[in-house]
Protein backbone atom coordinates (compact mmCIF):
# COMPACT_ATOMS: atom_id res chain seq x y z
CA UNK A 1 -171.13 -29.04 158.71
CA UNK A 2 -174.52 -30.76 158.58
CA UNK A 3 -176.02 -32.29 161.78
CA UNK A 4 -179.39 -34.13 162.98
CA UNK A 5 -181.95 -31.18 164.25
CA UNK A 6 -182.47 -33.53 166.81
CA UNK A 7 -179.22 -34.58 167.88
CA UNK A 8 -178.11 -30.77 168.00
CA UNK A 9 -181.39 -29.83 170.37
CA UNK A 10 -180.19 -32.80 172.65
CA UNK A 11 -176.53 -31.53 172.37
CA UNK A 12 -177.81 -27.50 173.27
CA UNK A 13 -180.11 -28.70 175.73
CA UNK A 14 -177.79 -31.29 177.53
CA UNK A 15 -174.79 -28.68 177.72
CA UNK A 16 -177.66 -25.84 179.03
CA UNK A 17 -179.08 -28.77 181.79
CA UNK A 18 -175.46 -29.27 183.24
CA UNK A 19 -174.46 -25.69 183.43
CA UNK A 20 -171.50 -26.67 180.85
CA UNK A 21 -172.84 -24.18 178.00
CA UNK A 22 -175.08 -21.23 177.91
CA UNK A 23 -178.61 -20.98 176.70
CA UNK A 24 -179.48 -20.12 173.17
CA UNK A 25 -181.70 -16.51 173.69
CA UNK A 26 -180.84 -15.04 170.06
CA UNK A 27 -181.05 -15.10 166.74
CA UNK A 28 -177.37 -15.17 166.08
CA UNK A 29 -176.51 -17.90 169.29
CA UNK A 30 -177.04 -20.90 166.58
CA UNK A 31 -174.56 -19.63 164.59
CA UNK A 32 -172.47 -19.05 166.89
CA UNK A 33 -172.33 -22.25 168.81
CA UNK A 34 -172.35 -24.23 164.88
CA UNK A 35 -169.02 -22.60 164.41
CA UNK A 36 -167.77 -23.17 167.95
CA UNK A 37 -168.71 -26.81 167.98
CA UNK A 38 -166.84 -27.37 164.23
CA UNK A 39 -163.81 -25.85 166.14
CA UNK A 40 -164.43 -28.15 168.88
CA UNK A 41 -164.44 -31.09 166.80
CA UNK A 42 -161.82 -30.03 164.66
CA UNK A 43 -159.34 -29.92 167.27
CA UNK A 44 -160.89 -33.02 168.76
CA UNK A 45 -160.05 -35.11 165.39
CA UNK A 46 -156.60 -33.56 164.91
CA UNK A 47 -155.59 -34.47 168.48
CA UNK A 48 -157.11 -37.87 167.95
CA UNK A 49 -155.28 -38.39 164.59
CA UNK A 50 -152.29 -36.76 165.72
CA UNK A 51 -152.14 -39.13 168.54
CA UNK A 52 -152.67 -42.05 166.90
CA UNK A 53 -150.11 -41.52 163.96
CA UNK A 54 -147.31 -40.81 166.97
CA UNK A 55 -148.27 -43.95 168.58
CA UNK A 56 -148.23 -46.00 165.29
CA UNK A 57 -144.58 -44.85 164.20
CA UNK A 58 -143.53 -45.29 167.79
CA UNK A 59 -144.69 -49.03 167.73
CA UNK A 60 -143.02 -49.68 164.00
CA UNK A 61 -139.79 -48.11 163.85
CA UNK A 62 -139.02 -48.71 167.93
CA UNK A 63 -135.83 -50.00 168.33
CA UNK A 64 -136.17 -53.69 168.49
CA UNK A 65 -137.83 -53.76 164.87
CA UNK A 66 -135.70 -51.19 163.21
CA UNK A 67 -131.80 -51.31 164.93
CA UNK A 68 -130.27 -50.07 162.15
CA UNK A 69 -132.00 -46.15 161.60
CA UNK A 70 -133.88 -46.74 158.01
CA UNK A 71 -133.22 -43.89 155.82
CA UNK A 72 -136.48 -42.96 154.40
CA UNK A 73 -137.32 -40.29 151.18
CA UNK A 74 -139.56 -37.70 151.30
CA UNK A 75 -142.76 -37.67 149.72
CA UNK A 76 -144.27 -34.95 147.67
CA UNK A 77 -147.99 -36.00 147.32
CA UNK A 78 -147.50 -36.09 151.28
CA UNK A 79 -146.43 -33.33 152.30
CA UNK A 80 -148.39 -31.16 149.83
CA UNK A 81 -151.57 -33.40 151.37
CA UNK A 82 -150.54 -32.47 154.92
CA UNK A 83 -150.42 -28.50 153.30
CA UNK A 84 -153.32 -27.78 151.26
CA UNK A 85 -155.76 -29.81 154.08
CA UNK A 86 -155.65 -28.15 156.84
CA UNK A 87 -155.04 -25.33 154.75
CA UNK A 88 -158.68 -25.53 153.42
CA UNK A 89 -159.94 -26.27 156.69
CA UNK A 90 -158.00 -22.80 158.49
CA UNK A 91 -160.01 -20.70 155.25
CA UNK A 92 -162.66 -22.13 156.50
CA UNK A 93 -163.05 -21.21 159.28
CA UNK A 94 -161.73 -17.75 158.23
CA UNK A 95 -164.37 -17.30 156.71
CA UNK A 96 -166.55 -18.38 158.41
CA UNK A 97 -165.82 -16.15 161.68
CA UNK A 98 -165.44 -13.07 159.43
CA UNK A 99 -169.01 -13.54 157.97
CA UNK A 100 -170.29 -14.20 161.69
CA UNK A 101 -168.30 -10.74 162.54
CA UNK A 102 -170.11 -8.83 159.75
CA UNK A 103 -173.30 -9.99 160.89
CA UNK A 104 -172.74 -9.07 164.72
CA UNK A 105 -171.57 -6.16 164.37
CA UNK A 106 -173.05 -4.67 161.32
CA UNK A 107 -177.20 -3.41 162.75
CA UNK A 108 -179.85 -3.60 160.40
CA UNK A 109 -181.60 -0.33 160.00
CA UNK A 110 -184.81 -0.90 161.92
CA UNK A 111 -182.55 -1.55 165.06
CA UNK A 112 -183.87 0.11 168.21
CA UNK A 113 -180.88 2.04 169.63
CA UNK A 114 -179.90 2.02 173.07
CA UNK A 115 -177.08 4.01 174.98
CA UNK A 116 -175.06 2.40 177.20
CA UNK A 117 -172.50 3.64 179.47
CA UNK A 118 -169.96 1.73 181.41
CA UNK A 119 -169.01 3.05 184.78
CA UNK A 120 -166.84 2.09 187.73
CA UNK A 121 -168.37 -0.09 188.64
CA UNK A 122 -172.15 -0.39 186.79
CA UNK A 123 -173.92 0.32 183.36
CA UNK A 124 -176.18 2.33 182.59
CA UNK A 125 -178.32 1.55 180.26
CA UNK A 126 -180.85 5.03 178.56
CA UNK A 127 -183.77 4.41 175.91
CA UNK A 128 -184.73 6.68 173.49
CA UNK A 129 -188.09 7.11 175.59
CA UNK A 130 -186.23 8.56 178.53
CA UNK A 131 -186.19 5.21 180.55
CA UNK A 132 -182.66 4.84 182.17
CA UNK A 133 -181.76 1.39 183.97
CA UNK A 134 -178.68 0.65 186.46
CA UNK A 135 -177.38 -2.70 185.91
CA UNK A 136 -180.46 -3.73 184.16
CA UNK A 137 -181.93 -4.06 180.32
CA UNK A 138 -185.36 -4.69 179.40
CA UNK A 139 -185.24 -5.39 175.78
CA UNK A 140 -188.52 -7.17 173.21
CA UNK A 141 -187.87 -10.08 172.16
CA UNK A 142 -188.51 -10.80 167.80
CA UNK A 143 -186.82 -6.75 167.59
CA UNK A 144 -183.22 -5.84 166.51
CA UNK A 145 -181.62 -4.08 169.26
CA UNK A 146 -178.28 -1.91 168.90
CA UNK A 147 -176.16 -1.11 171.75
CA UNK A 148 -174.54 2.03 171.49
CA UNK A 149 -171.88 2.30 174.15
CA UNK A 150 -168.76 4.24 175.73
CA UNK A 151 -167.13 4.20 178.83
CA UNK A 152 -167.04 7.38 181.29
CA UNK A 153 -163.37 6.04 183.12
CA UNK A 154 -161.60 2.79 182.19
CA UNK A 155 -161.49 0.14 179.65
CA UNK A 156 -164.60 -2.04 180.32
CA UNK A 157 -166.15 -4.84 178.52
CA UNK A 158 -170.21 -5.42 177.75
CA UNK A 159 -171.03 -9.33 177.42
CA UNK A 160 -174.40 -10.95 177.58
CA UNK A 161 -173.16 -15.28 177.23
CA UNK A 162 -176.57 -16.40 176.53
CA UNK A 163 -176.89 -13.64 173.14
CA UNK A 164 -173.17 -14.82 172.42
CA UNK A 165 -172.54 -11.01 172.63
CA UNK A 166 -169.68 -9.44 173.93
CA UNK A 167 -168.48 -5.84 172.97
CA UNK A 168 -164.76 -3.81 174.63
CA UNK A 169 -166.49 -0.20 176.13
CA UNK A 170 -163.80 2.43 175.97
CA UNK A 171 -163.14 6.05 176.98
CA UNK A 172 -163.72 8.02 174.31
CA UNK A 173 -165.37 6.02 171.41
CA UNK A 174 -168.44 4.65 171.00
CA UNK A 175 -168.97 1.11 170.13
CA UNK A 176 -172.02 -0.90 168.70
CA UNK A 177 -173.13 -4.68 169.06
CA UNK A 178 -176.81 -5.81 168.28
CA UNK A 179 -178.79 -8.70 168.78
CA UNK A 180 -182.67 -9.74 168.15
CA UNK A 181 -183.64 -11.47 171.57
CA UNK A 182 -185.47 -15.07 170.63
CA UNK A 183 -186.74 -16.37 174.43
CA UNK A 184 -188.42 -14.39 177.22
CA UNK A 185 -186.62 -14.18 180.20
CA UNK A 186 -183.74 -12.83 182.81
CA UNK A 187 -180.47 -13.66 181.50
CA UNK A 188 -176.59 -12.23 182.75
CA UNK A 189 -174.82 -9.32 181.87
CA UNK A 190 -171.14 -9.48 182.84
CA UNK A 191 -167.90 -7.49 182.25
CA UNK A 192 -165.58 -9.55 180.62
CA UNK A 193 -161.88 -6.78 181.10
CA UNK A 194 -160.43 -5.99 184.34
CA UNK A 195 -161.68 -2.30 185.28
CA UNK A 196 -160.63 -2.21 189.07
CA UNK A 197 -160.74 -3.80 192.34
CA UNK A 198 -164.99 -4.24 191.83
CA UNK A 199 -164.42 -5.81 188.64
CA UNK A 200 -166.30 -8.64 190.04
CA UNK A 201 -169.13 -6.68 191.06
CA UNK A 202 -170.13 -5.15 187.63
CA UNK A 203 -172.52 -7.32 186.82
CA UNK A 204 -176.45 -6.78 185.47
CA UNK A 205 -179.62 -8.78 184.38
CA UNK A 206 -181.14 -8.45 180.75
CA UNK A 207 -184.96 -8.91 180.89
CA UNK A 208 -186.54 -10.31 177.71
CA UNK A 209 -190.18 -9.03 177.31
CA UNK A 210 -192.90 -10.09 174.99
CA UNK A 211 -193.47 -6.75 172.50
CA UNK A 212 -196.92 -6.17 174.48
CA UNK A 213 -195.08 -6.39 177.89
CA UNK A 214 -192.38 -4.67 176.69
CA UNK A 215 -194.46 -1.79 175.63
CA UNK A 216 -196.25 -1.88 179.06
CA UNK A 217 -192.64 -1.70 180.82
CA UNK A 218 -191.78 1.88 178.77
CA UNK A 219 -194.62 3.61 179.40
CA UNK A 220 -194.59 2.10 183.05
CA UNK A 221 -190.62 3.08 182.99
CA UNK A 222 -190.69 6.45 181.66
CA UNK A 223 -189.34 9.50 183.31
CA UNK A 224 -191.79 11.90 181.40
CA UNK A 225 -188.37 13.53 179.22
CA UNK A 226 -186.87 11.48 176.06
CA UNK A 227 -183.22 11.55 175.37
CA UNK A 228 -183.79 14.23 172.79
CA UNK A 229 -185.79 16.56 174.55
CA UNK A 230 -183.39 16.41 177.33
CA UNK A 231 -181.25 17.39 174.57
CA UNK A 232 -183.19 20.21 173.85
CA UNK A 233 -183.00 21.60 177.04
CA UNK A 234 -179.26 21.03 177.63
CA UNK A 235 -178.87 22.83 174.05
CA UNK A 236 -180.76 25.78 174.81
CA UNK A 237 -179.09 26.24 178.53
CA UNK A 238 -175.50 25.91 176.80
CA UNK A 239 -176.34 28.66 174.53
CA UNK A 240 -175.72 26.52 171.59
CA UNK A 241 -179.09 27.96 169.86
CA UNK A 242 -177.71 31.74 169.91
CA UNK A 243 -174.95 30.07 167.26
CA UNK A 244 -176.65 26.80 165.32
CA UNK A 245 -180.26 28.81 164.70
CA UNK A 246 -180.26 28.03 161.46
CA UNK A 247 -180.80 31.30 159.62
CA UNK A 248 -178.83 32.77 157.10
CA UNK A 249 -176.38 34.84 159.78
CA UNK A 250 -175.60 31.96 161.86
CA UNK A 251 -172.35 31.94 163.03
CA UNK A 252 -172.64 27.58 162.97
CA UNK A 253 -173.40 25.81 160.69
CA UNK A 254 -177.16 24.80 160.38
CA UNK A 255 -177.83 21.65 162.45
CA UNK A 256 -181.32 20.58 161.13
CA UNK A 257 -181.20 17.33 158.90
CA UNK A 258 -177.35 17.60 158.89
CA UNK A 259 -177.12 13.65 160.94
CA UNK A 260 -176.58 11.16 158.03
CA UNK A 261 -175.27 13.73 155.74
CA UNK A 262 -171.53 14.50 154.25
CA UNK A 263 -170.06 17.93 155.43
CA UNK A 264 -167.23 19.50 153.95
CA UNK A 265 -164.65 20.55 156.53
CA UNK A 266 -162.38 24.28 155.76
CA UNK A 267 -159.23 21.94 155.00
CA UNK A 268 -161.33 19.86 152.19
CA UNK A 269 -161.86 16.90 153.62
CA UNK A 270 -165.46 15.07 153.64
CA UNK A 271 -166.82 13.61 156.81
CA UNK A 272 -170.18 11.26 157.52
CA UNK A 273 -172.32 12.94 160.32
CA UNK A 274 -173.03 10.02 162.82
CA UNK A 275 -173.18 9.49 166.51
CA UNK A 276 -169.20 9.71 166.96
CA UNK A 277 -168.81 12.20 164.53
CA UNK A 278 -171.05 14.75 166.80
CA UNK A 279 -169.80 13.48 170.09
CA UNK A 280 -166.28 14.50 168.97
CA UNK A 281 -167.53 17.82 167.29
CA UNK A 282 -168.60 19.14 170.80
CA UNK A 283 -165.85 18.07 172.34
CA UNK A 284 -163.11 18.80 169.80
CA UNK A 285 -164.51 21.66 167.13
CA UNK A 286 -161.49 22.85 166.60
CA UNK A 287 -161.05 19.55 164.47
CA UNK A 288 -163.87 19.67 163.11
CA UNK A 289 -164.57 23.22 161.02
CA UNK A 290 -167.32 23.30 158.50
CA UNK A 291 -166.23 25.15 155.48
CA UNK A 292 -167.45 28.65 155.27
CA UNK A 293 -167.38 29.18 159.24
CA UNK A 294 -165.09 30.22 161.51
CA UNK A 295 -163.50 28.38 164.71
CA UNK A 296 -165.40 30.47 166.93
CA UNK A 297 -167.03 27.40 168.57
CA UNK A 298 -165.23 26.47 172.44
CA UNK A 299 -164.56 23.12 173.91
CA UNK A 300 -166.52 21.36 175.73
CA UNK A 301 -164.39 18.76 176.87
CA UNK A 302 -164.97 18.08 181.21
CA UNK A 303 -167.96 20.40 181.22
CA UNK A 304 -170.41 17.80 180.08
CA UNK A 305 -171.17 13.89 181.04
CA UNK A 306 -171.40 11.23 178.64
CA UNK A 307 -175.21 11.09 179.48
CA UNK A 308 -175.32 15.18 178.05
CA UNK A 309 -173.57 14.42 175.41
CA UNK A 310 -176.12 11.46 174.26
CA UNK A 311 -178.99 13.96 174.66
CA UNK A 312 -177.15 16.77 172.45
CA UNK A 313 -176.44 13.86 170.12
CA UNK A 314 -180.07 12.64 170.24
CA UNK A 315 -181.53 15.69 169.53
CA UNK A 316 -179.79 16.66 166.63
CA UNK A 317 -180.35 13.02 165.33
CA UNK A 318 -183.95 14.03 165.54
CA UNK A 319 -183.86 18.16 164.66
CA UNK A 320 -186.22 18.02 161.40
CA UNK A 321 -186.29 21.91 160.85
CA UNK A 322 -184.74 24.94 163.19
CA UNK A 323 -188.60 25.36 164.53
CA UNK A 324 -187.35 24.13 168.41
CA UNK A 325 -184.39 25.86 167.94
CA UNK A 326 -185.74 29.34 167.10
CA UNK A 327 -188.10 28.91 170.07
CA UNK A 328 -185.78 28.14 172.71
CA UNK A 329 -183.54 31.12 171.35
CA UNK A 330 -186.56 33.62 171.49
CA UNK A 331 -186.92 31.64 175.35
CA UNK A 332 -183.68 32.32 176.07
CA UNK A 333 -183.73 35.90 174.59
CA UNK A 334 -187.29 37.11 176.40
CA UNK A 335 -185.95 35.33 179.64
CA UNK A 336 -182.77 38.24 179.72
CA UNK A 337 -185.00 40.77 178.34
CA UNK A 338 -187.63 40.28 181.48
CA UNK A 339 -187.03 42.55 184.33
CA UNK A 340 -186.46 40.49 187.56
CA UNK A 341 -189.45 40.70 189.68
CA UNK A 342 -188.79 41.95 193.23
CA UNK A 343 -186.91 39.51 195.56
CA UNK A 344 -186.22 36.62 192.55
CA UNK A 345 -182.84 36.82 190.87
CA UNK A 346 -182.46 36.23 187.59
């Protein structure tokens, strides 16, 4: 559907003035509001015609013109018109919405990732840096951000109106939704599925930054530990480095470079290494058995948060070579070696 430049800016801009529409504050919004409005006046015209054709046959064949009931035969070319039209228009706007889909929910690869978790009754929101934010998002604006998110109770439901973005958050899964910010500024975060009697209150602001401001905020922001070396640490004090050390008698499988990669699982099957893949690995190995190992490796399901679990799952994303490993198991090792000093219990 082609329309004036001009006549859409006044149409955007009157809607946004009178509180009737959201702002536009992302790359994907004009898309989103071209298909919307087609919709819109889609329905518009076929109530219109509709309407008009019901009020025409009522005034022609009403009873004073017509007392004797005309028999009338059925037309071919008609009712094949009345098909194949609206038939055209429906694929339409199939695909329309499914290329609009792809595009929202398929990242590009220089997306910066960031975790968040839905809680009763906030979000939390963790950078790679180590920032973490409660009911609040600073993002850059001209950069692809991904949302990686998962709930820690209930269903819940991550929508931002004026980035036309709005992704379900549930137990156990994660889910992903980007968007590339256009316009500085604050802008609403809501959840959009009932999650309890605070439902209301779940709510959040989404800061747009300039990249220079932006870069100010994280280093303003940080908390002095990225997700990954928090990752680090929580892998060393689970004593997951005296198994995954990466030498040649491991008892686990080596860890270093294995995100992005296909393993081979003892009952033949292939799997992709990626963010859920790992989550569900820690929490469910028995499932999940490289080939050549044993299942040796325990649950960790209710021993760790959803935040651990995106540190672990950082840090592998990010283990180059067994070097950190190695080091934190000779830690580990030298730390139960070392006689206790008097009065400090080891």
């Amino acid at each position: 559907m082609h329309i004036s430049p001009v006549l859409w800016q006044f149409l955007v801009k009157w809607l946004h003035a009178s509180a009737l529409f959201p702002a536009e504050a992302s790359t994907i919004a004009p898309w989103m509001d071209a298909l919307y409005f087609f919709l819109l006046a889609m329905t518009v015209v076929g109530v219109i015609l509709v309407g008009a054709l019901l009020l025409a046959f009522s005034l022609m064949y009403r009873k004073e013109k017509n007392p004797v009931a005309t028999h009338i035969e059925g037309s071919t070319l008609l009712e094949a018109t009345w098909t194949i039209i609206p038939l055209a228009i429906f694929l339409v706007c199939f695909v329309w919405g499914a290329l609009l889909y792809f595009r929202i929910y398929s990242p590009p690869v220089n997306a910066m990732n960031i975790y968040v978790v839905g809680k009763q009754w906030m979000w939390k929101a963790e950078h790679p840096g180590g920032q973490h934010e409660i009911n609040a998002l600073h993002v850059p604006t001209g950069k692809p951000v991904q949302l990686t998110m998962i709930s820690q109770d209930v269903f819940h439901s991550f929508s931002i109106p004026d980035f036309r973005v709005k992704r379900e958050v549930i137990p156990g899964r994660y889910s992903t939704v980007w968007f590339e910010a256009t316009t500085p500024g604050t802008y609403h975060i809501f959840c959009t599925q009932y999650c309890g009697t605070q439902h209301s209150g779940m709510i959040g602001e989404v800061t747009v930054l300039t990249p220079d401001d932006y870069d100010k905020w994280t280093k303003e922001s940080t908390s002095g530990m990225s997700l990954a070396q928090n990752g680090e640490r929580l892998f060393a004090s689970m004593g997951c480095n005296a198994c995954h050390s990466g030498t040649a008698a491991a008892r686990g499988p080596n860890l270093a470079g294995v995100y992005g990669s296909k393993l081979t699982l003892t009952n033949g099957s292939q799997v992709l290494v990626n963010d859920a893949y790992l989550r569900d690995a820690i929490l469910n190995p028995s499932q999940h058995v490289t080939a050549g190992f044993a299942p040796i490796m325990p649950t960790y399901q209710g021993q760790i948060s959803e935040d651990g679990l995106i540190d672990l799952v950082e840090f592998i994303k990010t283990m180059p070579n067994n070097y950190r490993v190695q080091q934190t198991l000779v830690t580990s090792q030298s730390d139960q070696t070392t006689p206790a000093a008097p009065g400090m219990v080891k």
